[in-house]
Protein backbone atom coordinates (compact mmCIF):
# COMPACT_ATOMS: atom_id res chain seq x y z
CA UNK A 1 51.04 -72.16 110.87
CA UNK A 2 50.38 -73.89 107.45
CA UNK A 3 52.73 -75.57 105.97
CA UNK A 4 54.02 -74.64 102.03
CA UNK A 5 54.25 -77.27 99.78
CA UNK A 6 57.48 -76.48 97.51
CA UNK A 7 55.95 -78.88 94.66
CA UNK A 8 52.74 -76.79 94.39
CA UNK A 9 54.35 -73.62 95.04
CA UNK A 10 56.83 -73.67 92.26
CA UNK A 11 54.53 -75.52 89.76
CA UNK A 12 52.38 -72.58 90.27
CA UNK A 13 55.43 -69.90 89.76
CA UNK A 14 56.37 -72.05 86.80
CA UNK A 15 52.89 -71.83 85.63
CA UNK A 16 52.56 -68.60 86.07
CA UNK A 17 55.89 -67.62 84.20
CA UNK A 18 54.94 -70.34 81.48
CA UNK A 19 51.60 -67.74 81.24
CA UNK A 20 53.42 -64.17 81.03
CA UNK A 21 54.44 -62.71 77.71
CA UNK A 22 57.09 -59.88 79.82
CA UNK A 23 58.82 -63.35 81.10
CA UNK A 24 58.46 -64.84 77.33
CA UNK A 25 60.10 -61.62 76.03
CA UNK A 26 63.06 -61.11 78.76
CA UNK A 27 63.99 -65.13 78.18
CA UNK A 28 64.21 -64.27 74.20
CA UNK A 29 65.92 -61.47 74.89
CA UNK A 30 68.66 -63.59 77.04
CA UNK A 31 68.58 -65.86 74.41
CA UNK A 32 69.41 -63.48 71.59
CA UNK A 33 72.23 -61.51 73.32
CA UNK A 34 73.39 -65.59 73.61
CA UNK A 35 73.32 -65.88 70.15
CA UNK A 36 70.99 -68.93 70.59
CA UNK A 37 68.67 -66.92 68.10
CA UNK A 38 66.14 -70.00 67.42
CA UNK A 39 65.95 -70.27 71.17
CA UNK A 40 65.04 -66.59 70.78
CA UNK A 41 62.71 -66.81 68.32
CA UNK A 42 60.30 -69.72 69.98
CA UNK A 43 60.21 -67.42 73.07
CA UNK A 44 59.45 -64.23 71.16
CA UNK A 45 56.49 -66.70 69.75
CA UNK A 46 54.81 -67.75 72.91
CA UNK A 47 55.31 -64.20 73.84
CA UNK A 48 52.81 -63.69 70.86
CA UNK A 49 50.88 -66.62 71.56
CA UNK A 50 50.23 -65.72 75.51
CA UNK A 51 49.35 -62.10 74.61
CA UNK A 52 48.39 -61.37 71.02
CA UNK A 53 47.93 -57.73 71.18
CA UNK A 54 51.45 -56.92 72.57
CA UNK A 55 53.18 -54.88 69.97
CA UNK A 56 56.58 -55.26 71.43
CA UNK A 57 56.62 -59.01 71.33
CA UNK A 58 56.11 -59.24 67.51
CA UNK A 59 59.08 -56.34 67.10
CA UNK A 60 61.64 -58.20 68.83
CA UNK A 61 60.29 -61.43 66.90
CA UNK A 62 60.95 -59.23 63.73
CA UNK A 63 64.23 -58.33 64.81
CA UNK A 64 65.31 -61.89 65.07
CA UNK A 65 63.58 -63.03 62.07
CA UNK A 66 65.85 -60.70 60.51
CA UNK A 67 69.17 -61.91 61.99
CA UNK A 68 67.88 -65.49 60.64
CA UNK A 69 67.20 -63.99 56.74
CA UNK A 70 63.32 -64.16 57.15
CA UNK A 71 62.94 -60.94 55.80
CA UNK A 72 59.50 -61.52 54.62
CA UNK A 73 58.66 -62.71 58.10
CA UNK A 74 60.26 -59.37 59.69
CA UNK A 75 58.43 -57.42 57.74
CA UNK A 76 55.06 -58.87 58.38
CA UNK A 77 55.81 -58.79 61.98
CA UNK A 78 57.30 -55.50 62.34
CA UNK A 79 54.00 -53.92 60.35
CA UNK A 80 52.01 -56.31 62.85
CA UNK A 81 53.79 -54.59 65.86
CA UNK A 82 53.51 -50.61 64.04
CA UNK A 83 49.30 -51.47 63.41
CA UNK A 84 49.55 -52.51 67.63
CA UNK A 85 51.37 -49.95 69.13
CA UNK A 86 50.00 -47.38 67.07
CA UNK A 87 46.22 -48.95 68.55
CA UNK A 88 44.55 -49.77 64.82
CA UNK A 89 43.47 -53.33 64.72
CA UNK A 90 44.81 -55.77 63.19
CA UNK A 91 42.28 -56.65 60.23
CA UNK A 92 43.21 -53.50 58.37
């Protein structure tokens, strides 16, 4: 039987994790109902960055752009996420 090596088996799950835009969103999500809405906000972000066409990731960044008075931002993000989920691209 092979033997697991812990160190490459959770650098993997890390990277992995560190990769997925669902775990990005439920650990800004955490961090919001914390109140730690900064924390919230750099989460919602690589949410965005990992997977760019995920219209849910740029509405909850919207929503806590909002709690933080970037009401410019929230709007630009929550058009970003209607133009997404809605399926017309992004350009127009």
């Amino acid at each position: 039987m092979n033997k697991i090596d812990s160190n490459s088996t959770s650098s993997g799950l890390n990277n992995y994790y560190s990769n997925n835009q669902i775990s990005w969103n439920i650990i800004g999500v955490k961090e919001a109902d914390n109140g730690n809405f900064k924390k919230a906000l750099k989460s919602f972000s690589k949410a965005i960055e990992v997977d760019p066409k995920n219209f849910v990731s740029y509405f909850n960044r919207a929503s806590i752009k909002m709690r933080l008075g970037d009401l410019k931002g929230a709007i630009k993000d929550f058009r970003l996420s209607e133009k997404l989920e809605s399926g017309r691209s992004l350009e127009n």
